[in-house]
N, C-alpha and C. Protein backbone atom coordinates (compact mmCIF):
# COMPACT_ATOMS: atom_id res chain seq x y z
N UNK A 1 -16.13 -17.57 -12.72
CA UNK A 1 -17.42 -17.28 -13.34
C UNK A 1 -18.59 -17.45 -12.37
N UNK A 2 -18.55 -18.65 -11.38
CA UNK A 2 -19.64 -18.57 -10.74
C UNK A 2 -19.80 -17.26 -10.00
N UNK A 3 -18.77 -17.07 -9.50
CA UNK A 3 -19.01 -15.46 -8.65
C UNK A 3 -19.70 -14.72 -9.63
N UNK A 4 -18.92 -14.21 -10.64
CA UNK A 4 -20.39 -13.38 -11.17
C UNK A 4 -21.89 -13.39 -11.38
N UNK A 5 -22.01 -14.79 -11.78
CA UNK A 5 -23.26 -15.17 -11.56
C UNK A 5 -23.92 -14.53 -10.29
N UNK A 6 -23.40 -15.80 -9.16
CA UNK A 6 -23.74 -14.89 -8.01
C UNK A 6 -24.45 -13.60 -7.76
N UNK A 7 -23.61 -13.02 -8.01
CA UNK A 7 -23.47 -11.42 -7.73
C UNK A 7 -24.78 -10.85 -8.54
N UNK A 8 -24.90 -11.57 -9.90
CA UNK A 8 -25.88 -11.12 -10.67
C UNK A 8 -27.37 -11.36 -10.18
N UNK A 9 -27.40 -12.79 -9.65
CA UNK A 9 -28.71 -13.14 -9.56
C UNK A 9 -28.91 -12.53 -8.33
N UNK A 10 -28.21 -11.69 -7.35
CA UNK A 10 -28.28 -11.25 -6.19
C UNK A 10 -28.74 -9.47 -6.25
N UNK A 11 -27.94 -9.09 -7.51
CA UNK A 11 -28.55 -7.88 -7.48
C UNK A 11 -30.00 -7.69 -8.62
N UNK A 12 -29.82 -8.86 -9.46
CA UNK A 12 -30.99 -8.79 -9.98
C UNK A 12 -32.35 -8.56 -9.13
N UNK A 13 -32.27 -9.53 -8.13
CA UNK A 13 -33.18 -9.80 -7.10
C UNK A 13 -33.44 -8.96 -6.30
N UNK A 14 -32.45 -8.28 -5.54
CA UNK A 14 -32.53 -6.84 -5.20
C UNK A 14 -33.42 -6.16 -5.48
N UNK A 15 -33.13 -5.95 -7.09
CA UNK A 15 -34.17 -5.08 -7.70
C UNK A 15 -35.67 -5.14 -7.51
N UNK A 16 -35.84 -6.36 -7.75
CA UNK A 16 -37.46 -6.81 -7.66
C UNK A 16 -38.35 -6.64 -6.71
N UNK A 17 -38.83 -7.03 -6.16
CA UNK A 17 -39.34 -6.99 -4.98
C UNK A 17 -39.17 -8.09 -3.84
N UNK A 18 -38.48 -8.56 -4.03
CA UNK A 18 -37.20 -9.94 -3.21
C UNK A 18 -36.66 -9.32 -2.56
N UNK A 19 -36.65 -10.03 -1.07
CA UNK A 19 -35.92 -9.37 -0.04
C UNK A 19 -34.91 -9.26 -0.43
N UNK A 20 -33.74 -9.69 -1.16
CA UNK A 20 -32.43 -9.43 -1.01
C UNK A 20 -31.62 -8.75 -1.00
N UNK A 21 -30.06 -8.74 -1.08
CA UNK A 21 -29.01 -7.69 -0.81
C UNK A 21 -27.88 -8.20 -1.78
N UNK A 22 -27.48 -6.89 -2.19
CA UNK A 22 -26.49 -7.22 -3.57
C UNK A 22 -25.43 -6.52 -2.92
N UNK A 23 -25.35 -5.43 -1.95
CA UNK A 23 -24.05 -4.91 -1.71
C UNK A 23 -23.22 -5.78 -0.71
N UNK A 24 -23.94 -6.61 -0.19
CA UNK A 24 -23.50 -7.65 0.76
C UNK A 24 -22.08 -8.63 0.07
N UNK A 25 -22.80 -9.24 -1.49
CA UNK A 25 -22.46 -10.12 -2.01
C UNK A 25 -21.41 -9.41 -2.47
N UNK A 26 -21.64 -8.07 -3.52
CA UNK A 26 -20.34 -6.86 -3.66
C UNK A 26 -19.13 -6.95 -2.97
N UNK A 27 -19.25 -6.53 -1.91
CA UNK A 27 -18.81 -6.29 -1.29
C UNK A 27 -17.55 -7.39 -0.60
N UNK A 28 -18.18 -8.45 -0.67
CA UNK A 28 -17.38 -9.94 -0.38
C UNK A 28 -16.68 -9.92 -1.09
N UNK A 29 -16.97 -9.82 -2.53
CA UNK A 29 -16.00 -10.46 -3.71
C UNK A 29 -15.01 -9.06 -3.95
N UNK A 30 -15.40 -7.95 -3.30
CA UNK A 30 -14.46 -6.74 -3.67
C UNK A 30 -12.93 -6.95 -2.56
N UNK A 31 -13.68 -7.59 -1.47
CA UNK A 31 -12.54 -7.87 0.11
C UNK A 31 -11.85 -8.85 -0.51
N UNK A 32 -12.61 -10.22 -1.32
CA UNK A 32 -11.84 -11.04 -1.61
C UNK A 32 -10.87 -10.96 -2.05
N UNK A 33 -11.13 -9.90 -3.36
CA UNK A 33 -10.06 -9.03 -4.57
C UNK A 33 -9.49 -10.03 -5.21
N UNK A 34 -9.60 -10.95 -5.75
CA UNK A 34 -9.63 -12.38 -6.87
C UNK A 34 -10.03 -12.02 -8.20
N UNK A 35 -10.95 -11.34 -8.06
CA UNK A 35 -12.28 -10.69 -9.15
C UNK A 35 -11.80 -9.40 -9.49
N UNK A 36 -11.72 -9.13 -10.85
CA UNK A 36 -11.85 -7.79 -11.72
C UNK A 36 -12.84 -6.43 -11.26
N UNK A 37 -12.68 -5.68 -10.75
CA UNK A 37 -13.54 -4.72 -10.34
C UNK A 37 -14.32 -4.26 -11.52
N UNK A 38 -13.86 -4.27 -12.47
CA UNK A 38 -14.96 -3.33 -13.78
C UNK A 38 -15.84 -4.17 -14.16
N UNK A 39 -15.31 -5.99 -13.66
CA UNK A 39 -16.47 -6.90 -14.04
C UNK A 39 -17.47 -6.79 -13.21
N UNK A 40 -16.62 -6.68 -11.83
CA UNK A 40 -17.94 -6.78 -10.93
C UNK A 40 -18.99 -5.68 -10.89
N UNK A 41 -18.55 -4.48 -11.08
CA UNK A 41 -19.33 -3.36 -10.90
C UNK A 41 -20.42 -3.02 -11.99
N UNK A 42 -19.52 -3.66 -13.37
CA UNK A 42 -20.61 -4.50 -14.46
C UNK A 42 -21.82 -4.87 -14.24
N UNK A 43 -21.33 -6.17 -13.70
CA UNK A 43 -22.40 -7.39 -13.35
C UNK A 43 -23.29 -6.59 -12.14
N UNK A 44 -22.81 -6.23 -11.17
CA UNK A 44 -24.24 -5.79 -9.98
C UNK A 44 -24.90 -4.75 -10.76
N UNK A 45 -24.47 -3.62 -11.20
CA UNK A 45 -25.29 -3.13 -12.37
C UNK A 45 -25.99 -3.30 -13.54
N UNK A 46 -25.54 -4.27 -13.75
CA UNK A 46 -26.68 -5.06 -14.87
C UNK A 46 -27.56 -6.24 -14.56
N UNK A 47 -27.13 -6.30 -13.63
CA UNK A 47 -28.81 -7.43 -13.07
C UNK A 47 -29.39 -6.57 -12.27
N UNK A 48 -28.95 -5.18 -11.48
CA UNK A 48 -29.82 -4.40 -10.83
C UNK A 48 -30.76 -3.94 -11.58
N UNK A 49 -30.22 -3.14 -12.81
CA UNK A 49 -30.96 -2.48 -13.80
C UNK A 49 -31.99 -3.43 -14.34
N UNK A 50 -31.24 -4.66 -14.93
CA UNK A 50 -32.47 -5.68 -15.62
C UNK A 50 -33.63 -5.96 -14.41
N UNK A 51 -33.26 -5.84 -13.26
CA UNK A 51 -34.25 -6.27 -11.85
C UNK A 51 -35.21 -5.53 -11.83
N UNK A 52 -34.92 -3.51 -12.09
CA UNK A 52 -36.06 -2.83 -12.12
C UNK A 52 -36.65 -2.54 -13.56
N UNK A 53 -36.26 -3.41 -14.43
CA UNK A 53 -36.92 -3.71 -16.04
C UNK A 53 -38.18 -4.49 -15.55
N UNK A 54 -37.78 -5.59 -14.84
CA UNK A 54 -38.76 -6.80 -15.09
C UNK A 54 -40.07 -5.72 -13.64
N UNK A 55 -39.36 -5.06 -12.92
CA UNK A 55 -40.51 -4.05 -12.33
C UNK A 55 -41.07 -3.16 -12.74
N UNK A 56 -40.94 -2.20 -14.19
CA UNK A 56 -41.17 -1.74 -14.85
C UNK A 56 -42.47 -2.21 -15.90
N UNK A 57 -41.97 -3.57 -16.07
CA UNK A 57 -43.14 -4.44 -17.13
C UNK A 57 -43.93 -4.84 -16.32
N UNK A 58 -43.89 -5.54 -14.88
CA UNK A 58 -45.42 -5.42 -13.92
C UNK A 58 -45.73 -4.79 -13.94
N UNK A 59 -45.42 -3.77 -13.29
CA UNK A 59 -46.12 -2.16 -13.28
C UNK A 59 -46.75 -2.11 -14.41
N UNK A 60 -46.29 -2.11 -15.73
CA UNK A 60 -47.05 -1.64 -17.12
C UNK A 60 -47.92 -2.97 -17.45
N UNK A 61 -48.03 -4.18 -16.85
CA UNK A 61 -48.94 -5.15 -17.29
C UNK A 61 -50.05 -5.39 -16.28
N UNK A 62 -49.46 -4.92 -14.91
CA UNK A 62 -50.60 -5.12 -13.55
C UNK A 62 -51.51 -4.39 -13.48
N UNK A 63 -51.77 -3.32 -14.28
CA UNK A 63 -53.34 -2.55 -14.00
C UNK A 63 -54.51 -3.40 -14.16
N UNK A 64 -53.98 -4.67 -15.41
CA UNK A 64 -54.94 -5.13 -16.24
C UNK A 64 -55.66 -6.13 -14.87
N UNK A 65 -55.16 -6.36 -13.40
CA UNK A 65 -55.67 -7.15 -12.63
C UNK A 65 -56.21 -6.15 -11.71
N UNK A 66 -56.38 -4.81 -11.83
CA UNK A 66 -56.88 -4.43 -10.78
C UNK A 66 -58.02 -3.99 -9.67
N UNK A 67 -58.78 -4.70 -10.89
CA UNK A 67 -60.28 -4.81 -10.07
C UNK A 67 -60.46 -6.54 -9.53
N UNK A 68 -59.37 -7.16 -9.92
CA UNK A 68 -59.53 -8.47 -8.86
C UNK A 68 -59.72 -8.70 -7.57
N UNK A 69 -60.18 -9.24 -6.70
CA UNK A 69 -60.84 -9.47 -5.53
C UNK A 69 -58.87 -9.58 -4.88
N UNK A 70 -58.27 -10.59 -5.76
CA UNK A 70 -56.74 -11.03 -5.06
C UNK A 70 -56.16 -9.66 -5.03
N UNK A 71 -56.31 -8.96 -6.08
CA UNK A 71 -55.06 -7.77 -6.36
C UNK A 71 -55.06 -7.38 -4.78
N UNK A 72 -53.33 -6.95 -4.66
CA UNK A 72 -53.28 -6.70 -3.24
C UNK A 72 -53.28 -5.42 -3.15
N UNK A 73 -53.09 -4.37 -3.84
CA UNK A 73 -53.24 -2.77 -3.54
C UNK A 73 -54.87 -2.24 -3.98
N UNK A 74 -54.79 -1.56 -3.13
CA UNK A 74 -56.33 -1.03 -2.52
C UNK A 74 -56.53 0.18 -3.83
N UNK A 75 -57.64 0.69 -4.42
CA UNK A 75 -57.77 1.50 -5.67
C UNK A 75 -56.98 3.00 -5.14
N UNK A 76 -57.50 3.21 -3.71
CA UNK A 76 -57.06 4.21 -3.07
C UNK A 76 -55.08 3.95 -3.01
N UNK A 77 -54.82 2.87 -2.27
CA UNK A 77 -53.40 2.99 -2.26
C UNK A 77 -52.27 3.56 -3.59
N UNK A 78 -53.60 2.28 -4.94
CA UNK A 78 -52.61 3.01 -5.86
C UNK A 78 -52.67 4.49 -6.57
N UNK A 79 -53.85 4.96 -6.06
CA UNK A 79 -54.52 6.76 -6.59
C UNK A 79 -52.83 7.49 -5.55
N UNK A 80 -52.46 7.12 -4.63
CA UNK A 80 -51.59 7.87 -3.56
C UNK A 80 -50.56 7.58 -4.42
N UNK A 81 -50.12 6.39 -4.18
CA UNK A 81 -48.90 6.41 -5.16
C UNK A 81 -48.77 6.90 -6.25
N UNK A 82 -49.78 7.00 -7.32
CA UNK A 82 -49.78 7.56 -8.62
C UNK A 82 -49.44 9.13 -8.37
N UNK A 83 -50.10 9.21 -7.34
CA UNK A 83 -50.16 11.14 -7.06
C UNK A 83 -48.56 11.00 -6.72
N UNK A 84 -48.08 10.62 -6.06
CA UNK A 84 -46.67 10.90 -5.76
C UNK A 84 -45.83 11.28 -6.92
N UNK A 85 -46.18 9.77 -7.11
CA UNK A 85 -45.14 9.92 -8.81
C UNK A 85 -45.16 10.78 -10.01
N UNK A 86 -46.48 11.29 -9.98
CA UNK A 86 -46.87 12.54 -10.60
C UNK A 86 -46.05 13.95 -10.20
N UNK A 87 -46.46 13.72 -9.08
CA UNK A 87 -45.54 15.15 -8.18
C UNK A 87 -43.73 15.35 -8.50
N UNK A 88 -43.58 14.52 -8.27
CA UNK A 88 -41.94 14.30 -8.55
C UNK A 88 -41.17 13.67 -10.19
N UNK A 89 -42.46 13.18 -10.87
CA UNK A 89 -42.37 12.62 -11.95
C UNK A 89 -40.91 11.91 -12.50
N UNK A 90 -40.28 11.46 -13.61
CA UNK A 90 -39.55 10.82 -13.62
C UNK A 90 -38.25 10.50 -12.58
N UNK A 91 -38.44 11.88 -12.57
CA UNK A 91 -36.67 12.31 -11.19
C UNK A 91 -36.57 11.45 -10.18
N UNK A 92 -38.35 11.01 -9.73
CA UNK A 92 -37.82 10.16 -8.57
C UNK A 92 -37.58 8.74 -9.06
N UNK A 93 -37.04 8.56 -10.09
CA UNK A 93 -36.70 7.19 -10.60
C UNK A 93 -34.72 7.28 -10.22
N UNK A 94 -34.71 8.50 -10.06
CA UNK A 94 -32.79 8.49 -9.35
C UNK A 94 -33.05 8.27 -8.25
N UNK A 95 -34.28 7.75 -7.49
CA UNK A 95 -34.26 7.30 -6.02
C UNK A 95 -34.46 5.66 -5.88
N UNK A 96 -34.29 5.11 -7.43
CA UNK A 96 -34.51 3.69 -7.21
C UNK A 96 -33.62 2.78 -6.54
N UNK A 97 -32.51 3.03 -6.47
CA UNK A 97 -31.27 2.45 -5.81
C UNK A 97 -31.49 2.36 -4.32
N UNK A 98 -32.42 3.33 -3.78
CA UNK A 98 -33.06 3.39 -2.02
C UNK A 98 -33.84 2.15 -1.40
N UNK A 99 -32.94 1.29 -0.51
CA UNK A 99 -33.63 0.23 -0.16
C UNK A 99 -35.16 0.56 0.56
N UNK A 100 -35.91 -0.44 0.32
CA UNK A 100 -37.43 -0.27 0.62
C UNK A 100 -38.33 0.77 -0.14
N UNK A 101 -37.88 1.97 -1.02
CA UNK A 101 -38.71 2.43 -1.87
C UNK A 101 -38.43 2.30 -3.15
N UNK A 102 -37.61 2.41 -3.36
CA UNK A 102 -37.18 2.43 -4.62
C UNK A 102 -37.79 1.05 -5.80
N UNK A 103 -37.83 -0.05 -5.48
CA UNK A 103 -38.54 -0.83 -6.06
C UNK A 103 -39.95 -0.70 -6.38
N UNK A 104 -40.50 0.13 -5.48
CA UNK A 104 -42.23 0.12 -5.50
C UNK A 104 -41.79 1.42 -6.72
N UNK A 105 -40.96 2.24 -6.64
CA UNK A 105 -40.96 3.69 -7.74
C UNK A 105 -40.99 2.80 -9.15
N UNK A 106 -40.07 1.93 -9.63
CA UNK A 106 -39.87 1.25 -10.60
C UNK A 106 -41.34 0.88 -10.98
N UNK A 107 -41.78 -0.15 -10.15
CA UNK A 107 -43.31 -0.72 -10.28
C UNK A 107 -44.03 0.80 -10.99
N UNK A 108 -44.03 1.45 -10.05
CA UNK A 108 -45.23 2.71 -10.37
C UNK A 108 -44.89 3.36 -11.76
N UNK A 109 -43.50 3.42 -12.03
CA UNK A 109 -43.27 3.98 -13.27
C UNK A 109 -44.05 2.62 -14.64
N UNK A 110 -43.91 1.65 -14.00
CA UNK A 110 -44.40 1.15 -15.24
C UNK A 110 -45.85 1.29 -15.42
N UNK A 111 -46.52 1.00 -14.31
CA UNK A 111 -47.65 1.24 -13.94
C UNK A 111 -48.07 2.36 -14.76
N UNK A 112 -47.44 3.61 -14.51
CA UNK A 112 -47.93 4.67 -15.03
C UNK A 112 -47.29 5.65 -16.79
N UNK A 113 -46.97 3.96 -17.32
CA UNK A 113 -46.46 4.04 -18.37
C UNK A 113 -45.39 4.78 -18.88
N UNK A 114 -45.12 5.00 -17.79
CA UNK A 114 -43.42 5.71 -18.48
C UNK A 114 -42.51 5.45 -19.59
N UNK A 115 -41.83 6.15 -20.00
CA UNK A 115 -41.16 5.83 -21.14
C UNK A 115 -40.82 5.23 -21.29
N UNK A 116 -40.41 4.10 -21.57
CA UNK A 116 -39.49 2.95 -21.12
C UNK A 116 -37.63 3.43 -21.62
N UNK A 117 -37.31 4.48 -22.59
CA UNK A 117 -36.13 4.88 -22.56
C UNK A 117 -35.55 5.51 -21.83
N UNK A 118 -36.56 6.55 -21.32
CA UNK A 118 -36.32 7.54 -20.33
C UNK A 118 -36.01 6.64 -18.87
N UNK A 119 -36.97 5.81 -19.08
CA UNK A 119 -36.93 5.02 -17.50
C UNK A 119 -35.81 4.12 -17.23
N UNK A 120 -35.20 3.42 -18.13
CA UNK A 120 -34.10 3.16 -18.57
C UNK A 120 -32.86 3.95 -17.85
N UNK A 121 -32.84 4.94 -18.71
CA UNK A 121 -31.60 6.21 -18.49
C UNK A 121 -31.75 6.72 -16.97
N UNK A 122 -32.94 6.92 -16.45
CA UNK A 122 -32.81 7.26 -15.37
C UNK A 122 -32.29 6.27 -14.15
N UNK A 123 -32.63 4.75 -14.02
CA UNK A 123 -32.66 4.00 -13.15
C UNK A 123 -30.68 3.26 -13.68
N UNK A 124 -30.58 3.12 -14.75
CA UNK A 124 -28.95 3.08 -14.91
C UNK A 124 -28.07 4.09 -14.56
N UNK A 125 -28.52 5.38 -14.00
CA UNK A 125 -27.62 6.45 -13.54
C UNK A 125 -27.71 6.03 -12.33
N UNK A 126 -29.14 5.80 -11.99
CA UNK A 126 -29.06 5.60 -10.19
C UNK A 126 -28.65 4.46 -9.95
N UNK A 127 -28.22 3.21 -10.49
CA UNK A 127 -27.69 2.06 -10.03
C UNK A 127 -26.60 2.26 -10.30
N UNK A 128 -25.65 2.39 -11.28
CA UNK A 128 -24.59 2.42 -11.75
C UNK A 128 -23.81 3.37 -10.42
N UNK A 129 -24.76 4.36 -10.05
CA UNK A 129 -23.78 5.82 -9.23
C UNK A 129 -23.95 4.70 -7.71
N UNK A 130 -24.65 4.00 -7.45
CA UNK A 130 -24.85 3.36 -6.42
C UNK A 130 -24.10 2.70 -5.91
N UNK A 131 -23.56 1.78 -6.87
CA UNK A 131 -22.36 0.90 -7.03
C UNK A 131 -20.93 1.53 -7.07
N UNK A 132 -20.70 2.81 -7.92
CA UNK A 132 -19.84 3.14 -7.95
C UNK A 132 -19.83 3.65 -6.54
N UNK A 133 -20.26 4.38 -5.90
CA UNK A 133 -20.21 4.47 -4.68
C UNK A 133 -19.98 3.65 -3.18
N UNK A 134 -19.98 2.64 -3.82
CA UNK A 134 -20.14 1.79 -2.50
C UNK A 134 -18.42 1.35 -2.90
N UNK A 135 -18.43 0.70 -4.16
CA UNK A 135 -17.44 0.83 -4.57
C UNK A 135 -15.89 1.72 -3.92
N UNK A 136 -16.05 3.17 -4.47
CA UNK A 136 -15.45 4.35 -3.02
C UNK A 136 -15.19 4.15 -1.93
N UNK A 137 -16.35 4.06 -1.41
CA UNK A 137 -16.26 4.14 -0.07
C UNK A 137 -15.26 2.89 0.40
N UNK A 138 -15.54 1.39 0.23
CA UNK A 138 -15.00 0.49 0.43
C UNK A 138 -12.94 0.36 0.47
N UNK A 139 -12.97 1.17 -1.38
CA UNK A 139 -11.32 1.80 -1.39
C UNK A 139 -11.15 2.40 -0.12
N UNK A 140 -11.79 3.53 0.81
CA UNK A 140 -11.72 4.71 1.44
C UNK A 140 -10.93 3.39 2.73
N UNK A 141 -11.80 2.52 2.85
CA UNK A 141 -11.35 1.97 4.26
C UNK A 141 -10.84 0.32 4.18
């Protein structure tokens, strides 16, 4: 059980805006092979997904700070980002699984009030296919 844990609070974190790495931890416990694969692939997918939830609800609660002196994005930075996300609109939420952008997409979707079902469905295809993939590849070699 602790391994899953593990694994969870690792890809949860992932998600967020926390440096961390979940395919690392994956990946260990897949070499180990001790562990159930449908659990594990479970578990990094469901603390990934819950990871870009809790980025989803900043995003949709952080506007309310954004004329603060602290807030750290510039009115301009977030007008760019908004324009992006506009341009590509939900779709680029199948790019959340992309280390270094993909977390700020989550943020912006909440930010810019997205559906929260839709946003949902989209970011569980892209984690889930993420995993299953690494997953693959790993069998491959």
């Amino acid at each position: 059980m602790p391994a899953y844990l593990l694994l969870f609070i690792s890809a949860f974190g992932a998600a967020t805006l926390l440096p961390l790495q979940s395919e690392a931890v994956l990946l260990a416990f897949l070499a180990e092979g001790s562990h159930s694969v449908p659990w594990l692939l479970f578990v990094a997918s469901l603390g990934n997904i819950l990871g870009s939830c809790v980025n989803w609800w900043l995003g949709f609660k952080i506007e309310h700070y954004k004329d603060k002196k602290w807030f750290p994005v510039s009115q301009q930075q977030m007008m760019k980002a908004q324009a992006k996300y506009h341009k590509y609109g939900y779709w680029s939420l199948l790019l959340s699984w992309v280390p270094i952008i993909g977390d700020p997409i989550t943020l912006i979707a909440g930010l810019l009030k997205e559906n929260f079902a839709r946003f949902l469905l989209m970011v569980s295809i892209a984690k889930i296919g993420r995993y299953l993939f690494i997953y693959l590849v790993f069998r491959l070699f």
